[in-house]
N, C-alpha and C. Protein backbone atom coordinates (compact mmCIF):
# COMPACT_ATOMS: atom_id res chain seq x y z
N UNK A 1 -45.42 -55.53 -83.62
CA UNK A 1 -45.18 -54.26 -82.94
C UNK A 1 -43.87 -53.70 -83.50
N UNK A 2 -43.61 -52.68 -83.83
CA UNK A 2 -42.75 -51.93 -84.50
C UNK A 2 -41.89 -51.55 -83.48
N UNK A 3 -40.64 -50.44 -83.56
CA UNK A 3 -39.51 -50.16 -82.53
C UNK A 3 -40.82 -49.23 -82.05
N UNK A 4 -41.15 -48.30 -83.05
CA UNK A 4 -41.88 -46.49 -82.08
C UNK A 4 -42.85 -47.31 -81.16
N UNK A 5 -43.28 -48.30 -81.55
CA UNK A 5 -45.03 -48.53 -80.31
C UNK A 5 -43.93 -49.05 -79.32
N UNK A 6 -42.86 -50.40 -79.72
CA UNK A 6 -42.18 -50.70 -78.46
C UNK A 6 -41.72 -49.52 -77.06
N UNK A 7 -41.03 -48.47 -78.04
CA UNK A 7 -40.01 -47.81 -77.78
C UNK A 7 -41.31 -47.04 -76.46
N UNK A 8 -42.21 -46.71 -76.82
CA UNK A 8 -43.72 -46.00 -76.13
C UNK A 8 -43.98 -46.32 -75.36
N UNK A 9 -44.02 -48.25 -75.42
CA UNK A 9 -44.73 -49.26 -74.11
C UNK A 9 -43.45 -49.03 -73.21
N UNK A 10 -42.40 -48.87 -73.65
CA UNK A 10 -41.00 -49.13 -72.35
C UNK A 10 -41.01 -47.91 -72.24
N UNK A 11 -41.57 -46.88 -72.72
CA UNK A 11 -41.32 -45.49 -71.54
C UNK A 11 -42.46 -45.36 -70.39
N UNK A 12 -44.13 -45.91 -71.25
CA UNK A 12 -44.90 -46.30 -70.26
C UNK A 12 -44.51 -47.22 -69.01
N UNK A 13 -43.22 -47.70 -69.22
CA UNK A 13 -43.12 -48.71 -67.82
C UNK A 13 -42.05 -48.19 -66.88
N UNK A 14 -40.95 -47.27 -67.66
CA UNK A 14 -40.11 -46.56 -67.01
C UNK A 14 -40.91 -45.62 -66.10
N UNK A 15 -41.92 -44.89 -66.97
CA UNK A 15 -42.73 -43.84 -65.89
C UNK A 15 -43.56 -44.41 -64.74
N UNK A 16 -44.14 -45.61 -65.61
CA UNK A 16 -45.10 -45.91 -64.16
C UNK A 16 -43.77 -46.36 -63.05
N UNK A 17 -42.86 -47.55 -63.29
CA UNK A 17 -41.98 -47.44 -62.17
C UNK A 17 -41.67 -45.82 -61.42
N UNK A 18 -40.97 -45.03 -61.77
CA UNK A 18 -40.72 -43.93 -61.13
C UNK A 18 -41.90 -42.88 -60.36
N UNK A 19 -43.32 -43.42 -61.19
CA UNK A 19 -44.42 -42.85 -59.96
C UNK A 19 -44.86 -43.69 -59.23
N UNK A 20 -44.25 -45.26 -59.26
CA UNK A 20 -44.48 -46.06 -58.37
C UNK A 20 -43.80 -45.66 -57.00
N UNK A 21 -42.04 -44.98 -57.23
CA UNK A 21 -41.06 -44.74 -56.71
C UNK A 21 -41.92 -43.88 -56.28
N UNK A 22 -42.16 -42.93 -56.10
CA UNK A 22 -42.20 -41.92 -55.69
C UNK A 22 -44.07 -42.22 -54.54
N UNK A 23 -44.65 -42.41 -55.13
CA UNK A 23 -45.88 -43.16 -54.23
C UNK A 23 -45.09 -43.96 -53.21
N UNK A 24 -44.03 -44.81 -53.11
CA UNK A 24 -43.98 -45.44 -51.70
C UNK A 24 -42.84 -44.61 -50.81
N UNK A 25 -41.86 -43.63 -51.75
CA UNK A 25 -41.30 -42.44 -50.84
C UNK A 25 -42.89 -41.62 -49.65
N UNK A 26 -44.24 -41.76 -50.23
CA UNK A 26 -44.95 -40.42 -49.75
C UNK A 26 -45.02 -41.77 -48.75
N UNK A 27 -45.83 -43.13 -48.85
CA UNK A 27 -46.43 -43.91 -48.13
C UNK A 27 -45.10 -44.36 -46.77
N UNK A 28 -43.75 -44.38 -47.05
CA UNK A 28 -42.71 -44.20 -46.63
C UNK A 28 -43.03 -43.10 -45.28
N UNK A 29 -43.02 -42.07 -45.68
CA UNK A 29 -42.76 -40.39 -45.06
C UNK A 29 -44.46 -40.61 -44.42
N UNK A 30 -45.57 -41.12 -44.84
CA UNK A 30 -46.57 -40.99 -43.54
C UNK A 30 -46.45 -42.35 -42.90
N UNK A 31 -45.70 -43.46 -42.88
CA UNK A 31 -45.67 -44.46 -41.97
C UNK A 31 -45.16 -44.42 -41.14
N UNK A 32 -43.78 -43.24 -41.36
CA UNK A 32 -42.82 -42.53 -40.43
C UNK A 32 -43.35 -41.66 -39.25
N UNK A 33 -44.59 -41.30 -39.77
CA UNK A 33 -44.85 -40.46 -39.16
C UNK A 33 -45.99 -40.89 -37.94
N UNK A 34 -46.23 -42.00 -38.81
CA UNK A 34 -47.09 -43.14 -37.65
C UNK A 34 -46.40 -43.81 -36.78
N UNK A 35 -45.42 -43.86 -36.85
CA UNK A 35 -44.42 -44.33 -35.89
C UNK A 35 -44.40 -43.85 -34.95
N UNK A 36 -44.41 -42.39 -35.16
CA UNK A 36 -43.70 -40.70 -34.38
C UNK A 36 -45.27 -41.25 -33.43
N UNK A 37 -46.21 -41.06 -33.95
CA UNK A 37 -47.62 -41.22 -33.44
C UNK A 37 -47.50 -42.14 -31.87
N UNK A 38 -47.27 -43.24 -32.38
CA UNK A 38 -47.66 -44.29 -31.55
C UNK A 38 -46.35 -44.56 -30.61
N UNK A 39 -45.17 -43.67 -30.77
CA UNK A 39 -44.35 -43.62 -30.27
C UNK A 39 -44.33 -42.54 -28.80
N UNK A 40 -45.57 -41.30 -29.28
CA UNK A 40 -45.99 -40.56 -28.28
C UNK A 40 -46.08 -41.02 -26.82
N UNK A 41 -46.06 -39.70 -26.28
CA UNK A 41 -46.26 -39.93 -25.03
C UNK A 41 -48.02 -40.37 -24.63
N UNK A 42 -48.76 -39.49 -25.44
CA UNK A 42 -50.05 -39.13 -25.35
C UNK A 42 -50.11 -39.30 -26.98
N UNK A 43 -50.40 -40.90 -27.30
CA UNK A 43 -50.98 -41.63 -27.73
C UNK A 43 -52.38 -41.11 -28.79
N UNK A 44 -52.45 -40.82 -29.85
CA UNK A 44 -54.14 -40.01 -30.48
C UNK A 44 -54.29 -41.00 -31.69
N UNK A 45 -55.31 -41.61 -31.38
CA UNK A 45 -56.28 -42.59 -31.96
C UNK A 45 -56.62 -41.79 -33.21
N UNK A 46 -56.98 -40.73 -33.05
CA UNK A 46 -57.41 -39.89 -33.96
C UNK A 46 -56.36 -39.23 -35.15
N UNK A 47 -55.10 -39.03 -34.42
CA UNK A 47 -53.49 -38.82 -35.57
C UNK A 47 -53.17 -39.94 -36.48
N UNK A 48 -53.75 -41.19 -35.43
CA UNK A 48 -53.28 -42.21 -36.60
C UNK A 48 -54.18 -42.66 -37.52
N UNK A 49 -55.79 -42.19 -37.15
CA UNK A 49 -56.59 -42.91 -38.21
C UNK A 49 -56.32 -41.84 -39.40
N UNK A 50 -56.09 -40.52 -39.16
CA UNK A 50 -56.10 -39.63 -40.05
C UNK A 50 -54.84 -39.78 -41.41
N UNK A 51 -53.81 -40.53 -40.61
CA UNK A 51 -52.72 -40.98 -41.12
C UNK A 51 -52.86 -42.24 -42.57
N UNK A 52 -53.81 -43.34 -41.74
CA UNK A 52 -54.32 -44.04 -42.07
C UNK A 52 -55.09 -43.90 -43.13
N UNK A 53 -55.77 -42.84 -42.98
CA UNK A 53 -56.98 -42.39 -44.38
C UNK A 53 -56.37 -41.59 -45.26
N UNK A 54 -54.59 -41.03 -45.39
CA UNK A 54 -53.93 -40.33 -45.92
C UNK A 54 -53.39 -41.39 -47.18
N UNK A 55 -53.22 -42.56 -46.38
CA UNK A 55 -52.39 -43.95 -46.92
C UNK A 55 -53.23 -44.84 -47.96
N UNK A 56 -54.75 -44.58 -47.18
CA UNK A 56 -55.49 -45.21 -48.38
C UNK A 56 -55.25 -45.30 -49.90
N UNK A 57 -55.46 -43.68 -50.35
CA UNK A 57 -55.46 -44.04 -51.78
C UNK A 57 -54.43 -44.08 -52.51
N UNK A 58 -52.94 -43.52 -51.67
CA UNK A 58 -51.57 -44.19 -52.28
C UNK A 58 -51.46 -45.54 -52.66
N UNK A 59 -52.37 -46.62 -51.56
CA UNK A 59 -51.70 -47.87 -51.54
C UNK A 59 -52.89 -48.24 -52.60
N UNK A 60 -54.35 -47.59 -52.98
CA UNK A 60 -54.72 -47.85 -53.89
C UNK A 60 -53.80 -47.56 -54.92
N UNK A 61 -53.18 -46.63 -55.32
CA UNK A 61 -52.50 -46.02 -56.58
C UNK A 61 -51.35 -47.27 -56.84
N UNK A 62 -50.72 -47.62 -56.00
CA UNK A 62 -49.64 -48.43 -55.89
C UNK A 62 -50.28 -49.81 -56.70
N UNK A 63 -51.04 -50.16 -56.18
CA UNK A 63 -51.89 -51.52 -56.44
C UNK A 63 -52.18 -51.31 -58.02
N UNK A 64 -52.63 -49.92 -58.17
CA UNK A 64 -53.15 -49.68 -59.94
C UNK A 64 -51.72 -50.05 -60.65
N UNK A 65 -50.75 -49.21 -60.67
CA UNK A 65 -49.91 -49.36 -60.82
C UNK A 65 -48.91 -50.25 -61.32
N UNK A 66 -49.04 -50.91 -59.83
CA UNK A 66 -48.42 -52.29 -60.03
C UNK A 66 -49.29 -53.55 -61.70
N UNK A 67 -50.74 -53.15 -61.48
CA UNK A 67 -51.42 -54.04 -62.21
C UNK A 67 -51.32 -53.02 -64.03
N UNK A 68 -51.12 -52.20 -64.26
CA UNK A 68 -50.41 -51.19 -64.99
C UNK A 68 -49.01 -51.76 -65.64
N UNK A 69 -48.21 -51.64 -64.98
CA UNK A 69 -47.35 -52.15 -65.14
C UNK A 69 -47.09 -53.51 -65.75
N UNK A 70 -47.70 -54.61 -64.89
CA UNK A 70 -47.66 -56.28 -65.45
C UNK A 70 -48.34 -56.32 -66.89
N UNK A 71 -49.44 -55.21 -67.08
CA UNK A 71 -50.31 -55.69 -68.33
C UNK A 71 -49.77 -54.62 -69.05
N UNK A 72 -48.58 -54.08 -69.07
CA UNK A 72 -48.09 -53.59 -70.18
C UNK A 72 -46.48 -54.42 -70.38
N UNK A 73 -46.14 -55.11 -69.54
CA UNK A 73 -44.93 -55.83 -69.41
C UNK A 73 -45.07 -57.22 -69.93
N UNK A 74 -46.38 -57.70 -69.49
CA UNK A 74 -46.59 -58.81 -70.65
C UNK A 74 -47.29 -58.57 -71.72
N UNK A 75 -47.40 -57.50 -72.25
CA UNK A 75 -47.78 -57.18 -73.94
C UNK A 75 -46.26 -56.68 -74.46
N UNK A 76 -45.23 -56.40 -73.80
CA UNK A 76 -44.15 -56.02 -75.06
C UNK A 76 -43.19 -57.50 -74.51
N UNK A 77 -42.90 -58.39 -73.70
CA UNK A 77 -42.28 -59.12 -73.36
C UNK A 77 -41.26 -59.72 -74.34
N UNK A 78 -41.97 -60.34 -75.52
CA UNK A 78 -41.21 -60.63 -76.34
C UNK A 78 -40.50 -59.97 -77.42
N UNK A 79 -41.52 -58.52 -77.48
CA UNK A 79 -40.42 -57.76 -78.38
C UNK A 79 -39.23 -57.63 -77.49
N UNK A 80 -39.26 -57.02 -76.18
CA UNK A 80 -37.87 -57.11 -75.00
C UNK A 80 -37.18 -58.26 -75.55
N UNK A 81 -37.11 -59.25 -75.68
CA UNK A 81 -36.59 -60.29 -75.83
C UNK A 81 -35.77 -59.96 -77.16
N UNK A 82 -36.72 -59.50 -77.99
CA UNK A 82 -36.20 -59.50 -79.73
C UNK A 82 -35.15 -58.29 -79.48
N UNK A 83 -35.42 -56.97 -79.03
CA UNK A 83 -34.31 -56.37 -79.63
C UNK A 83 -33.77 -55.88 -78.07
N UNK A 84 -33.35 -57.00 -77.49
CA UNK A 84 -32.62 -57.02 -76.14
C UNK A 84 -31.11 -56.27 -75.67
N UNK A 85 -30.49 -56.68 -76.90
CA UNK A 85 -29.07 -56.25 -77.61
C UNK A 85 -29.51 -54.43 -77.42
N UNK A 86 -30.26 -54.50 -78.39
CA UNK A 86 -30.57 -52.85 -78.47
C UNK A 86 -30.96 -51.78 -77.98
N UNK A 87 -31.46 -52.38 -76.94
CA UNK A 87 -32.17 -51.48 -75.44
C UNK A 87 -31.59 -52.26 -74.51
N UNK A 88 -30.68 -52.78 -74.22
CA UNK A 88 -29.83 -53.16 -73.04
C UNK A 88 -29.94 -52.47 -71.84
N UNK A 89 -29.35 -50.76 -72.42
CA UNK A 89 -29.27 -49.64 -71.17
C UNK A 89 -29.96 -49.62 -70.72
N UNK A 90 -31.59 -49.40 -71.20
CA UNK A 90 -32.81 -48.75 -70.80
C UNK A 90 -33.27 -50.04 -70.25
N UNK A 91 -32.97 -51.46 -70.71
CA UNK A 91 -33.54 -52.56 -69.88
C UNK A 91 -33.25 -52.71 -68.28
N UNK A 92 -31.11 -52.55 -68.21
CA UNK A 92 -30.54 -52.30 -67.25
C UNK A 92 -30.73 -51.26 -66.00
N UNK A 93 -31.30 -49.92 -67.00
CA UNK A 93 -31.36 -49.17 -65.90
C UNK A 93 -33.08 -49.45 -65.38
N UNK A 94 -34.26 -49.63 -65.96
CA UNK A 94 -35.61 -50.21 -65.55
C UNK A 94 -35.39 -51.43 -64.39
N UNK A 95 -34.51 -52.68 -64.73
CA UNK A 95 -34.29 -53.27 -63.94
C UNK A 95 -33.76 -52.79 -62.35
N UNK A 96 -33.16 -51.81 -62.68
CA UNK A 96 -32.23 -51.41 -61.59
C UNK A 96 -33.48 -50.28 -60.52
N UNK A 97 -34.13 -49.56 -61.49
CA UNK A 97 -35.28 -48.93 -61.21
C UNK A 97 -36.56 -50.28 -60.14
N UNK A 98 -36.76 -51.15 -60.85
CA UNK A 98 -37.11 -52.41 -59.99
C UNK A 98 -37.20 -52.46 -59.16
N UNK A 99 -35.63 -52.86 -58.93
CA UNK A 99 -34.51 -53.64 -57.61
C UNK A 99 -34.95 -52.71 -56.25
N UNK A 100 -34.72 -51.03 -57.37
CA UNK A 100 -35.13 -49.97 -55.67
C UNK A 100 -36.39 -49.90 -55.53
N UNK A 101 -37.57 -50.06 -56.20
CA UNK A 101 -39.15 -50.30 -55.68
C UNK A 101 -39.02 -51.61 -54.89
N UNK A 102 -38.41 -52.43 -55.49
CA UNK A 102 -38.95 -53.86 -54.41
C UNK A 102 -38.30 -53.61 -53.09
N UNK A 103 -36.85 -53.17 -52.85
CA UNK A 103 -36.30 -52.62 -51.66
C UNK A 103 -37.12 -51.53 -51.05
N UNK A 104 -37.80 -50.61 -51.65
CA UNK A 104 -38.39 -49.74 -50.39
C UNK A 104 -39.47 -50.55 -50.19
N UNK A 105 -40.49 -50.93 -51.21
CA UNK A 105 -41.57 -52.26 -50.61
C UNK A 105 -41.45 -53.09 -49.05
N UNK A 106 -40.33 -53.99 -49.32
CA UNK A 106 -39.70 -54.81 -48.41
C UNK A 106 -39.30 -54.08 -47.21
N UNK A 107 -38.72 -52.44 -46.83
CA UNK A 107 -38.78 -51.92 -45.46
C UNK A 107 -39.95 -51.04 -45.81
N UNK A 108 -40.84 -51.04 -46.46
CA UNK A 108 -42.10 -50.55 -46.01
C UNK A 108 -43.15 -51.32 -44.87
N UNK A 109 -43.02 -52.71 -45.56
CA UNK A 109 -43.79 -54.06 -44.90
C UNK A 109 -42.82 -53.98 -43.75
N UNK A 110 -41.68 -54.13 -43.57
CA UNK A 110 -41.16 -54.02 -42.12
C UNK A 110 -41.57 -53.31 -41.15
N UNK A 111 -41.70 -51.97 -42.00
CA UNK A 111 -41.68 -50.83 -41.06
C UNK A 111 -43.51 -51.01 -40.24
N UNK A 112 -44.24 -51.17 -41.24
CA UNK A 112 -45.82 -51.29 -40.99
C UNK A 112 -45.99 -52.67 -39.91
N UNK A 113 -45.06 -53.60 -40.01
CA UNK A 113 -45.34 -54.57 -39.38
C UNK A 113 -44.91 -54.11 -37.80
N UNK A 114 -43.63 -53.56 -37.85
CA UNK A 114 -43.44 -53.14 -36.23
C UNK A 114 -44.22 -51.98 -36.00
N UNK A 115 -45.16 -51.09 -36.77
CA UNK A 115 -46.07 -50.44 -36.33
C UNK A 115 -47.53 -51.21 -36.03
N UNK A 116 -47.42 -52.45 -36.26
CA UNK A 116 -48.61 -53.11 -36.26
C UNK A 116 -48.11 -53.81 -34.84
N UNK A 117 -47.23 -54.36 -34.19
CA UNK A 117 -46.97 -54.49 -33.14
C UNK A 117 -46.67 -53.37 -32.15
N UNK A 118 -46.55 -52.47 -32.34
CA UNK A 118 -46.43 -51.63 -31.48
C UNK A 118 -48.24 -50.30 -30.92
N UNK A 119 -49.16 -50.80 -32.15
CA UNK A 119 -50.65 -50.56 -32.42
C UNK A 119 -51.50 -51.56 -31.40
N UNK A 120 -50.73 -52.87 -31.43
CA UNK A 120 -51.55 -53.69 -30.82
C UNK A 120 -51.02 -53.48 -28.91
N UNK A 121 -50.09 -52.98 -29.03
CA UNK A 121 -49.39 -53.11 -27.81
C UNK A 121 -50.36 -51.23 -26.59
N UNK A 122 -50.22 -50.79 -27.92
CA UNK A 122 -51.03 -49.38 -27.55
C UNK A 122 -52.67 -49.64 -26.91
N UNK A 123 -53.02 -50.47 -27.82
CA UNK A 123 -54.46 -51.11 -27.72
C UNK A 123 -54.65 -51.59 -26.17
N UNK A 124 -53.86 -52.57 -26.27
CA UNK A 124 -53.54 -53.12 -25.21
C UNK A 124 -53.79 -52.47 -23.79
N UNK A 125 -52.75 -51.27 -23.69
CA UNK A 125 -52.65 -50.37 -22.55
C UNK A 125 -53.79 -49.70 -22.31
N UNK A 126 -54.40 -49.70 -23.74
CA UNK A 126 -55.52 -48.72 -23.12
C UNK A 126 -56.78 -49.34 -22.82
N UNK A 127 -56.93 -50.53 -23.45
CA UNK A 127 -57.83 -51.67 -23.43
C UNK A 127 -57.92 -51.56 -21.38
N UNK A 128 -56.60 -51.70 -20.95
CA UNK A 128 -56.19 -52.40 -19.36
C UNK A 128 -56.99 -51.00 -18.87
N UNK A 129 -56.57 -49.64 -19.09
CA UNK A 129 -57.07 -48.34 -18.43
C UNK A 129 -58.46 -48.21 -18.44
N UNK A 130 -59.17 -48.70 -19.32
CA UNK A 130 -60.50 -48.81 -19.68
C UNK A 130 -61.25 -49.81 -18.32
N UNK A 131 -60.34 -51.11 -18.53
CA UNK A 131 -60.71 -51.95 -17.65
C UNK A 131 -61.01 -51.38 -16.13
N UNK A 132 -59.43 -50.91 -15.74
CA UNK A 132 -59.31 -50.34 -14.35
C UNK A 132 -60.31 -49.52 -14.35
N UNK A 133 -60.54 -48.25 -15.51
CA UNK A 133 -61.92 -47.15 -14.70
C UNK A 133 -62.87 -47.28 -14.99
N UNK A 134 -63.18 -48.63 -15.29
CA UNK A 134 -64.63 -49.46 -15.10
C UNK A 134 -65.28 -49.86 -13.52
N UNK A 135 -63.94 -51.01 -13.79
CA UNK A 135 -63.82 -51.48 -12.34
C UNK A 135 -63.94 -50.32 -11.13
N UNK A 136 -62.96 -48.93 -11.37
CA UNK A 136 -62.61 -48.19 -10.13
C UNK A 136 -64.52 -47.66 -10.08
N UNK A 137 -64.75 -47.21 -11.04
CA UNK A 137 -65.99 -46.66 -11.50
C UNK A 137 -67.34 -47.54 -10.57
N UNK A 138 -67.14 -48.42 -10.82
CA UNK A 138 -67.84 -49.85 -10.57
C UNK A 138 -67.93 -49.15 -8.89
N UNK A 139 -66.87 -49.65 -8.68
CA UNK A 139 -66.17 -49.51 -6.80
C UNK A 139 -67.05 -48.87 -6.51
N UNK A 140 -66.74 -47.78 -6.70
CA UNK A 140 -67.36 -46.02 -6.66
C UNK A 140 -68.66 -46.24 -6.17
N UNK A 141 -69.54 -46.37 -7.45
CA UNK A 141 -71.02 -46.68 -7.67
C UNK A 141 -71.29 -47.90 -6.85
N UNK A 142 -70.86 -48.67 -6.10
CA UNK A 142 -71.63 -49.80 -5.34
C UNK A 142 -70.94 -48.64 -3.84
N UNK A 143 -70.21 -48.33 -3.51
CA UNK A 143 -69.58 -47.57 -2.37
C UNK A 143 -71.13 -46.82 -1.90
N UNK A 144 -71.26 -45.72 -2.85
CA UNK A 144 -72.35 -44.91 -2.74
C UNK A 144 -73.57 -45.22 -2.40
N UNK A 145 -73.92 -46.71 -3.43
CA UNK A 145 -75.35 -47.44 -3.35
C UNK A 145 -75.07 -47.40 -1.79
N UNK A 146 -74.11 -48.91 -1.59
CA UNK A 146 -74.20 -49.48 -0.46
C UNK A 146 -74.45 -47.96 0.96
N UNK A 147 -73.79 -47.07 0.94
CA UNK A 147 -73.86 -45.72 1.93
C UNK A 147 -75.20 -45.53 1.89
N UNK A 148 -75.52 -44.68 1.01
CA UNK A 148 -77.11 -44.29 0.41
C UNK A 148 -78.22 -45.59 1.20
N UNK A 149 -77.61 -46.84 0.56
CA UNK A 149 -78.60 -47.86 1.27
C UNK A 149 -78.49 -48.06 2.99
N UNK A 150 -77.20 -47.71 3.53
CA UNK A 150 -77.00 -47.74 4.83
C UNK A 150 -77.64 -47.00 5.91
N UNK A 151 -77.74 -45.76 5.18
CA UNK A 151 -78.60 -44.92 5.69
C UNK A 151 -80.36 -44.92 6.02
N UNK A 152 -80.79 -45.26 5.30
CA UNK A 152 -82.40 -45.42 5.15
C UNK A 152 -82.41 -46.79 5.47
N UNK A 153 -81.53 -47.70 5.53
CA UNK A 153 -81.90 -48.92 6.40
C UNK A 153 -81.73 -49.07 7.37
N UNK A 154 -81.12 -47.82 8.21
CA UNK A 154 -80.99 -48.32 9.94
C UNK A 154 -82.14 -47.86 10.25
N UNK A 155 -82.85 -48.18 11.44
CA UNK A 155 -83.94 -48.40 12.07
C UNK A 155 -83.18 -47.96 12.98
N UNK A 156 -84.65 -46.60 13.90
CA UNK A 156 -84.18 -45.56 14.80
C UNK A 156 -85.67 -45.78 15.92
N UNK A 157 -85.21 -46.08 16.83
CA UNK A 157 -85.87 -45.80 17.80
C UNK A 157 -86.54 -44.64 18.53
N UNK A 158 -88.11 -44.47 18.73
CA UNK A 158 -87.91 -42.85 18.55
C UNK A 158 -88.81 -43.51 19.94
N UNK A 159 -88.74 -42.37 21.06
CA UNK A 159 -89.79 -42.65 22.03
C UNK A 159 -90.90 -41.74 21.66
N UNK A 160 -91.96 -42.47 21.73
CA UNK A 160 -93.26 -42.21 21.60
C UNK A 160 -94.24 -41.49 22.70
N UNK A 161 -93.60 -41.21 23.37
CA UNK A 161 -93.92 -41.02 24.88
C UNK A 161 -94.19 -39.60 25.08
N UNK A 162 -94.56 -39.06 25.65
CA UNK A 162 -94.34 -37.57 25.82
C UNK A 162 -94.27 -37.22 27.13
């Protein structure tokens, strides 16, 4: 591999990092916003799946990306190695480019995880409300039977007599 193909594969990896960057800023800014969601007063099942189906094909893109990246990082690896001295900067600053994808990664997974506890906790509440206006529901509907049945089962004495 020559410097120009090297010089090509390490801009291919500088760019994919920085649209990596920028894919977990968007996935960032709608997890935030799932937060805002489930943080509501009035709770919409429907805000967050929409959220959810927003996130899909970022975290597909991310995943390409990422696999983008490795199979162009282990095809120049050892030229990196060979003229290391000579692209130092551009190694230094890629590395450094890295350091801030794996850091927003790492409070992304944070952030999704206390939205994943706070999803299950939502569930939860409404799971219990469901329960209660079953049950109250339930009440209701045997209340009525049992009335309805109270009625047409008393036995009335009628004189027959005239």
């Amino acid at each position: 591999m020559d410097k120009n193909e090297f010089s090509a594969y390490f801009k291919v990896l500088e760019d994919t990092i920085e649209k990596k960057n920028q894919l977990l800023n968007e996935l960032y800014r709608l997890t935030k916003a799932q937060e805002k969601t489930l943080a509501a007063e009035n709770f919409s099942m429907e805000d967050f799946m929409e959220l959810i189906d927003k996130k899909a094909p970022l975290i597909e893109s991310v995943s390409e990306f990422d696999a983008g990246f490795q199979g162009v990082y282990d095809r120049i690896r050892p030229v990196i190695e060979q003229y290391k001295a000579e692209y130092e900067p551009r190694i230094k600053a890629l590395q450094k480019q890295i350091k801030t994808v794996l850091e927003k990664g790492a409070v992304l997974c944070t952030l999704e995880e206390q939205n994943k506890q706070k999803l299950e906790v939502c569930l939860g509440e409404k799971k219990q409300e469901i329960k209660n206006f079953k049950r109250s529901s339930k009440t209701v509907s045997s209340y009525y039977k049992n009335m309805a049945g109270a009625v047409t089962d008393q036995s009335f004495f009628m004189d027959k007599k005239k």
